[in-house]
Protein backbone atom coordinates (compact mmCIF):
# COMPACT_ATOMS: atom_id res chain seq x y z
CA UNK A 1 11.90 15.08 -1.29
CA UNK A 2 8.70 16.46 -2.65
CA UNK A 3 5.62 14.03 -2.47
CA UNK A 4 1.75 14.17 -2.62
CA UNK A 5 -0.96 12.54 -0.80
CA UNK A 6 -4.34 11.66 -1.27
CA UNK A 7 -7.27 11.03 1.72
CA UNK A 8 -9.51 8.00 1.90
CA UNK A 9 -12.40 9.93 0.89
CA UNK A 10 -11.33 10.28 -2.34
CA UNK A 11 -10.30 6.53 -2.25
CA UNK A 12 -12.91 4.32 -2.94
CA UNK A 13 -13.07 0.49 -4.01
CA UNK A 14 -16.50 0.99 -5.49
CA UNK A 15 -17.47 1.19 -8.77
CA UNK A 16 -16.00 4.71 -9.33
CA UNK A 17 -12.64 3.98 -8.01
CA UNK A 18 -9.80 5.76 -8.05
CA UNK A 19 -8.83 7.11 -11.29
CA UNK A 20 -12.63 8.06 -11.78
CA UNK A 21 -12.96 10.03 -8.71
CA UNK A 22 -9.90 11.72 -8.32
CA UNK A 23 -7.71 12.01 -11.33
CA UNK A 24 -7.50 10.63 -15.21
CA UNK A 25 -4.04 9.94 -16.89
CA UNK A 26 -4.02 13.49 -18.68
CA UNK A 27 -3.82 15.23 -14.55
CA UNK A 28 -1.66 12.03 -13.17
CA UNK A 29 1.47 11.79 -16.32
CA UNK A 30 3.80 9.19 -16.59
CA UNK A 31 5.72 9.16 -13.48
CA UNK A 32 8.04 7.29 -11.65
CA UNK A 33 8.43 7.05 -7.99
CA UNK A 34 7.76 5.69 -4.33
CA UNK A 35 4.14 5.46 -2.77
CA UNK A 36 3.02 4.30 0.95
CA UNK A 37 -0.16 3.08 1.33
CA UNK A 38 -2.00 3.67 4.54
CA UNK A 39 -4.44 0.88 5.88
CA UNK A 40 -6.88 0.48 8.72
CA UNK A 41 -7.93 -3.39 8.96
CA UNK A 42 -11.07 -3.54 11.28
CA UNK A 43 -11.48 -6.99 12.28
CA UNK A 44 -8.19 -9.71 12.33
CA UNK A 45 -8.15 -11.86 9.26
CA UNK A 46 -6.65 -14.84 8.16
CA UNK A 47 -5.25 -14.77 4.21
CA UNK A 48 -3.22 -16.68 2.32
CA UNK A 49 -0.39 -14.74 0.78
CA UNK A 50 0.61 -16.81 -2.45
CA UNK A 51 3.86 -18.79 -1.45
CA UNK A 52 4.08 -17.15 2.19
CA UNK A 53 1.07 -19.07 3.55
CA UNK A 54 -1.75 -18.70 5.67
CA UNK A 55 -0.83 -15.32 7.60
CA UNK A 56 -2.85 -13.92 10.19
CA UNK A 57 -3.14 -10.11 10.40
CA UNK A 58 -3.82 -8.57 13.38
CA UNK A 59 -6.84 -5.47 13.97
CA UNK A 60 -4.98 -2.08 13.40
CA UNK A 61 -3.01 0.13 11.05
CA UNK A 62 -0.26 -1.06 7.92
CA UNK A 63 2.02 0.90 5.90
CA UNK A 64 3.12 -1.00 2.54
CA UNK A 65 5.61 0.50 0.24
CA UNK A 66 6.23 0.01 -3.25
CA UNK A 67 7.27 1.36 -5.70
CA UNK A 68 6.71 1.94 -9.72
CA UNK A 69 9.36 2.72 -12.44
CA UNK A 70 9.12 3.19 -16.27
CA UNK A 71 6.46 6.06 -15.78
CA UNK A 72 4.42 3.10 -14.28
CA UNK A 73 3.01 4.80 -11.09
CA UNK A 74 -0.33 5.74 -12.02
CA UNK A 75 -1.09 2.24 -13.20
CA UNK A 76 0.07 0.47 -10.05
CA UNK A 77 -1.56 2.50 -7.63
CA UNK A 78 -4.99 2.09 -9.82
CA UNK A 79 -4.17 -1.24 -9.63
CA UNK A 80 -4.15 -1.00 -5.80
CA UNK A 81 -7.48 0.75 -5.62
CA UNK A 82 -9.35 -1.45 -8.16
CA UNK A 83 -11.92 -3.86 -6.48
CA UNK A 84 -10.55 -7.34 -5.84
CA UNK A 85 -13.16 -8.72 -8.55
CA UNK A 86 -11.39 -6.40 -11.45
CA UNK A 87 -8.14 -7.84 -11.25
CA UNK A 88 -5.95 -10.60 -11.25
CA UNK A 89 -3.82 -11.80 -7.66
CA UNK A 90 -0.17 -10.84 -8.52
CA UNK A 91 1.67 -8.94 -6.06
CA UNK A 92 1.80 -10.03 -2.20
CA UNK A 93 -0.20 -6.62 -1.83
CA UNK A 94 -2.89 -8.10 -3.70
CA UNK A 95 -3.82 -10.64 -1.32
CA UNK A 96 -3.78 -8.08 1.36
CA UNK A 97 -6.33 -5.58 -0.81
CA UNK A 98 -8.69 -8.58 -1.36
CA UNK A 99 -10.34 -7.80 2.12
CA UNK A 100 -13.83 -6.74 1.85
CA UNK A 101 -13.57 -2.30 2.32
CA UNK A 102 -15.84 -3.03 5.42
CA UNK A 103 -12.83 -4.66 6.61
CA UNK A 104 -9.39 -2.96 4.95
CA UNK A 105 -9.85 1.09 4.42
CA UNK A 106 -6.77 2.62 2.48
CA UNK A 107 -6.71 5.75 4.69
CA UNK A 108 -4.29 7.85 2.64
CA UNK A 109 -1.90 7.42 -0.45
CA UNK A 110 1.60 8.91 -0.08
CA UNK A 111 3.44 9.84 -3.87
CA UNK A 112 7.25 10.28 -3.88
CA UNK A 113 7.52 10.94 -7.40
CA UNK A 114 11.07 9.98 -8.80
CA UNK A 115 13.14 8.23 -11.07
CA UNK A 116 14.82 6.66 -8.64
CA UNK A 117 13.60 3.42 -6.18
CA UNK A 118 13.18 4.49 -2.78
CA UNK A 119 10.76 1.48 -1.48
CA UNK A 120 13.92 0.22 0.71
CA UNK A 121 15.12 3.12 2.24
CA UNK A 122 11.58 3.69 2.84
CA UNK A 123 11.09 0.54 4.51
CA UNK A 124 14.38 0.65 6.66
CA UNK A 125 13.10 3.73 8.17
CA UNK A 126 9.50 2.15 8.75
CA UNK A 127 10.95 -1.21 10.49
CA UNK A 128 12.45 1.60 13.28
CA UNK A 129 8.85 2.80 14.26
CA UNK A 130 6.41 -0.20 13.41
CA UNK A 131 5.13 -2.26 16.09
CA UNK A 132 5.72 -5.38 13.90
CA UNK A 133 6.48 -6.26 10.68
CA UNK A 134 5.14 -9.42 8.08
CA UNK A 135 7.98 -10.74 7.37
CA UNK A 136 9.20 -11.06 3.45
CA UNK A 137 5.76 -9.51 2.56
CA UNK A 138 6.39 -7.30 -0.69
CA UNK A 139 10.08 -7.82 -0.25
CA UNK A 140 10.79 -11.50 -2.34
CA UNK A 141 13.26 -9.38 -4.69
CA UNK A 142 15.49 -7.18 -1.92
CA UNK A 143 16.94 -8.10 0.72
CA UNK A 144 14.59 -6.04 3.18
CA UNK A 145 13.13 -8.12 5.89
CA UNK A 146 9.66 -6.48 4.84
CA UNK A 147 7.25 -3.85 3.22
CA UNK A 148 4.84 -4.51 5.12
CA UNK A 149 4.67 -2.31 8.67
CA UNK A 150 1.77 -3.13 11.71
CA UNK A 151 1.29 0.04 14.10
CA UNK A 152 -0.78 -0.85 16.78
CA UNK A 153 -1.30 2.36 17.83
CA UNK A 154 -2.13 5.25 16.26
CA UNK A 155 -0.38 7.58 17.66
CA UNK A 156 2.62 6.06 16.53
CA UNK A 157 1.54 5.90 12.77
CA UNK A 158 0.70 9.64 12.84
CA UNK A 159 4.36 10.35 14.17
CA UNK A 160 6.08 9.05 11.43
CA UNK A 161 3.31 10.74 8.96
C-alpha cells in the first residue's frame, strides 16, 4: 500500500496551519483514503469527550486513525490541524486536538490514499502493539473496540512506524 507522511515541523496549529505551510488543494487533489495521526501529549489531562465522559489521558504517545471518503481527505486532515478556536467540536478527535500545542504535538501525519476504508484494519493491527487503548474513542460507528492507541514507550511506537 503506497502512503505519504508529513513531519511535525511542517505541522503547525498556529496561524499558518497546515494547508498554508505545506500544501494548497491544487498539490493535495481530491482523495480518498486512511491517515494516522501521531501525538505526543506532554503533561496528563483530563477532557471531556462528548458522550464518553470525563477521560483522563495519560503523558505519552497516541496513534488515532480515521479515515476520509468522497475525495474528502484533504479537508479532514485540515480540519485536524486547524486551531481549536477555528472550528466547531464534532468528532471524538476533536476533543482530543483541543489541548493547548504546548501540551498535544501532532508529530507526523501518515496518508494511505484509497478508495477504500482501511481505519479498522488499521486499528486491529494497532490494538496488537499499543500499550492501551481509549476505549470506543473514534469508533461509535464500527464495531472496533477503539481508534485511539496509548504507547508508553517510544520505542514501541517507532516499531510499528
Amino acid at each position: 500500500m503506497k502512503y505519504f507522511y508529513i513531519e511535525s515541523e511542517k505541522l503547525s496549529q498556529s496561524e499558518n496551519y497546515f494547508s498554508y505551510k505545506i500544501m494548497s488543494s491544487k498539490e493535495f487533489p481530491k482523495i480518498s483514503g486512511t491517515y494516522l495521526l501521531l501525538m505526543n501529549l506532554s503533561y496528563p489531562k483530563k477532557i471531556k469527550v462528548g458522550a464518553l465522559g470525563e477521560l483522563i489521558f495519560k503523558p505519552g504517545r497516541y496513534i488515532y486513525v480515521g479515515s476520509a471518503l468522497k475525495g474528502r481527505l484533504y479537508h479532514r486532515l485540515l480540519r485536524h490541524v486547524k486551531p481549536a478556536a477555528q472550528k466547531k467540536v464534532h468528532w471524538h478527535i476533536d476533543y482530543f486536538l483541543q489541548c493547548s500545542p504546548s501540551v498535544l504535538i501532532i508529530e507526523k501525519l501518515f496518508i494511505f490514499p484509497s478508495t477504500d476504508r482501511y481505519e479498522c484494519d488499521f486499528a486491529q493491527i494497532l490494538q496488537n502493539y499499543a500499550d492501551c487503548s481509549i476505549p470506543k474513542f473514534g469508533s461509535s460507528d464500527c464495531s472496533c473496540n477503539s481508534h485511539l492507541f496509548y504507547f508508553n514507550s517510544k520505542n514501541e511506537f517507532s516499531l510499528i512506524l
